[in-house]
Protein backbone atom coordinates (compact mmCIF):
# COMPACT_ATOMS: atom_id res chain seq x y z
CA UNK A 1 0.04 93.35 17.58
CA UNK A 2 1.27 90.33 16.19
CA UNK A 3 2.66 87.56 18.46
CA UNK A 4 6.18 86.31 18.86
CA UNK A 5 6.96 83.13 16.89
CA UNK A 6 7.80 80.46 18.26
CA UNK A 7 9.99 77.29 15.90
CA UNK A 8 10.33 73.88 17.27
CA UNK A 9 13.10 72.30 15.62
CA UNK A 10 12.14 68.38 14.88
CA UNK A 11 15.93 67.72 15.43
CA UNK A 12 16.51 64.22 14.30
CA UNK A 13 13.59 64.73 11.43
CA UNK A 14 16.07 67.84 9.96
CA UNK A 15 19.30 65.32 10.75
CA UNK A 16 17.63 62.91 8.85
CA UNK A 17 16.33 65.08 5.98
CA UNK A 18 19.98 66.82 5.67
CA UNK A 19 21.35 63.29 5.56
CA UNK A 20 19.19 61.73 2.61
CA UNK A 21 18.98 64.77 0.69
CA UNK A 22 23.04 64.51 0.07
CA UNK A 23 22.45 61.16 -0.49
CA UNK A 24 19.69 61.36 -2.93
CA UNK A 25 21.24 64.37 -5.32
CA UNK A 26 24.00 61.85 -6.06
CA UNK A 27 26.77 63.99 -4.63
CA UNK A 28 29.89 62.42 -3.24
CA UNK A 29 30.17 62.26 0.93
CA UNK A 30 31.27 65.46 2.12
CA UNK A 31 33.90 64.34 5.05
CA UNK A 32 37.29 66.07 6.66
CA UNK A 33 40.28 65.80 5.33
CA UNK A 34 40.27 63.02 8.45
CA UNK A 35 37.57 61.17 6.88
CA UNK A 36 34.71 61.98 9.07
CA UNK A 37 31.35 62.79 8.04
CA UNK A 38 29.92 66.54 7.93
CA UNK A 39 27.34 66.02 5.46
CA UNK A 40 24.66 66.03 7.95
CA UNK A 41 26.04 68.67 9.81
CA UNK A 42 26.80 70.82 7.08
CA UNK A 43 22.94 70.61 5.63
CA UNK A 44 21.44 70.91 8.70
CA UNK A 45 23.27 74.43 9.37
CA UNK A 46 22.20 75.39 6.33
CA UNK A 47 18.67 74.72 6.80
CA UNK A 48 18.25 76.54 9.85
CA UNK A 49 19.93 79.15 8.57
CA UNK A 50 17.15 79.18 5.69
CA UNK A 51 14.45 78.99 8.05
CA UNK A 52 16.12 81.53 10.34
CA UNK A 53 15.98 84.03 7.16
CA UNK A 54 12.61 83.37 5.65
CA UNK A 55 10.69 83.21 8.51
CA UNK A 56 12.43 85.41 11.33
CA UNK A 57 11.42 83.77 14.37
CA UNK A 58 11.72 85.60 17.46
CA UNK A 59 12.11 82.04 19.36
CA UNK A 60 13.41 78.69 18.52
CA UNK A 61 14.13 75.42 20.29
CA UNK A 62 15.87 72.14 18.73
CA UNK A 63 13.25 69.33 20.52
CA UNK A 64 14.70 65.79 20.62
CA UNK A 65 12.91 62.42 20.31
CA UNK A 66 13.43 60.61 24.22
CA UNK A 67 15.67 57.80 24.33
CA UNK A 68 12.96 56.31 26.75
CA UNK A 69 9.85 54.02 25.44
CA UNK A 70 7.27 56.15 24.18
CA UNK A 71 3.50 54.96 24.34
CA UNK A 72 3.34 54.32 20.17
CA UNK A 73 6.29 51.44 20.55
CA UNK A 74 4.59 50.27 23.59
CA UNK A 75 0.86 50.18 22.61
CA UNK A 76 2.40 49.42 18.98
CA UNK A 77 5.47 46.79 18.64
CA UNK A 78 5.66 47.47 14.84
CA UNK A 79 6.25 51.44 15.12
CA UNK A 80 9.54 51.24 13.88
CA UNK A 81 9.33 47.89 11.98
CA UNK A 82 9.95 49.41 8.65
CA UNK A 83 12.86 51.40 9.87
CA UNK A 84 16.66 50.86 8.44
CA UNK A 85 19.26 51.25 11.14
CA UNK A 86 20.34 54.46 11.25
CA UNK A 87 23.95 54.53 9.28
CA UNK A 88 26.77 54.76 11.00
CA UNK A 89 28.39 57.83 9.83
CA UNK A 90 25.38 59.61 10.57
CA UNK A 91 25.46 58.55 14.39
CA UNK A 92 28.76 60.09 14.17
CA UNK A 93 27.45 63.35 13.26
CA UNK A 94 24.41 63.75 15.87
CA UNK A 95 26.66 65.00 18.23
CA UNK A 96 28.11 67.27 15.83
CA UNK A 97 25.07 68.97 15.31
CA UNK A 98 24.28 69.23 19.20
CA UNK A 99 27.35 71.27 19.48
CA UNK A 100 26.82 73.60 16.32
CA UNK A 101 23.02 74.52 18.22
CA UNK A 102 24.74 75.29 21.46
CA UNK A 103 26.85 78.99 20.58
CA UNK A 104 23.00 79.75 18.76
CA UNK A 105 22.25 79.28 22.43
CA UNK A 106 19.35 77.11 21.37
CA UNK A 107 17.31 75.43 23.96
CA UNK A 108 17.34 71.45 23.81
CA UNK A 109 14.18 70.21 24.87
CA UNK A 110 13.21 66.26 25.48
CA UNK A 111 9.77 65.80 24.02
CA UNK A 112 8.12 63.63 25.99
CA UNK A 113 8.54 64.95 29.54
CA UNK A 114 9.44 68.83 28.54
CA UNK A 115 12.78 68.83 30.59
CA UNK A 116 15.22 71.17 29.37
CA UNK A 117 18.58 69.09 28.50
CA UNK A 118 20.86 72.16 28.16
């Protein structure tokens, strides 16, 4: 009997990986006829979606980096050294894509102390 599978969702690494990957094919911004970003939001749907398909997981939970120190910036003050701010009109969508997880009813889990954050 084969077990259940379980998919942790690296949140912010498939945020970030929707983000660039619009960026890098050259297309235009996708935004509302408002002007705000979906991009992000858009490409990050889709990828679950693909990895809902292909792989049929019986569980999945979208896990979130803390917004606490962690041990590597602590023990290590150039963790992040290399980092670009994150762009603006990608903050704007993080919240976006909080609220397309929650009608999946998707667990949100903090990754460093295993609270649930529903």
């Amino acid at each position: 009997m084969a077990c259940p599978r379980l998919f942790l969702i690296d949140t912010f690494g498939f945020i970030f990986r929707a983000y660039h990957a619009r960026a890098r094919s050259g297309a235009p911004p996708m935004r509302t006829s408002t002007g705000k970003p979906t991009e992000a939001v858009y490409i990050f749907n889709n990828m679950l979606r693909k990895l809902a398909k292909e792989h049929q997981p019986v569980y999945m939970a979208a896990v979130y980096e803390s917004s606490e120190p962690t041990h590597r910036s602590t023990e290590f003050a150039g963790y992040k050294a290399n980092r670009a701010e994150t762009p603006p009109d990608l903050l704007e969508q993080i919240p976006h894509v909080r609220r397309l997880l929650e009608p999946c009813a998707f667990p949100f889990w903090n990754s460093l102390n295993s609270r649930r954050t529903t």
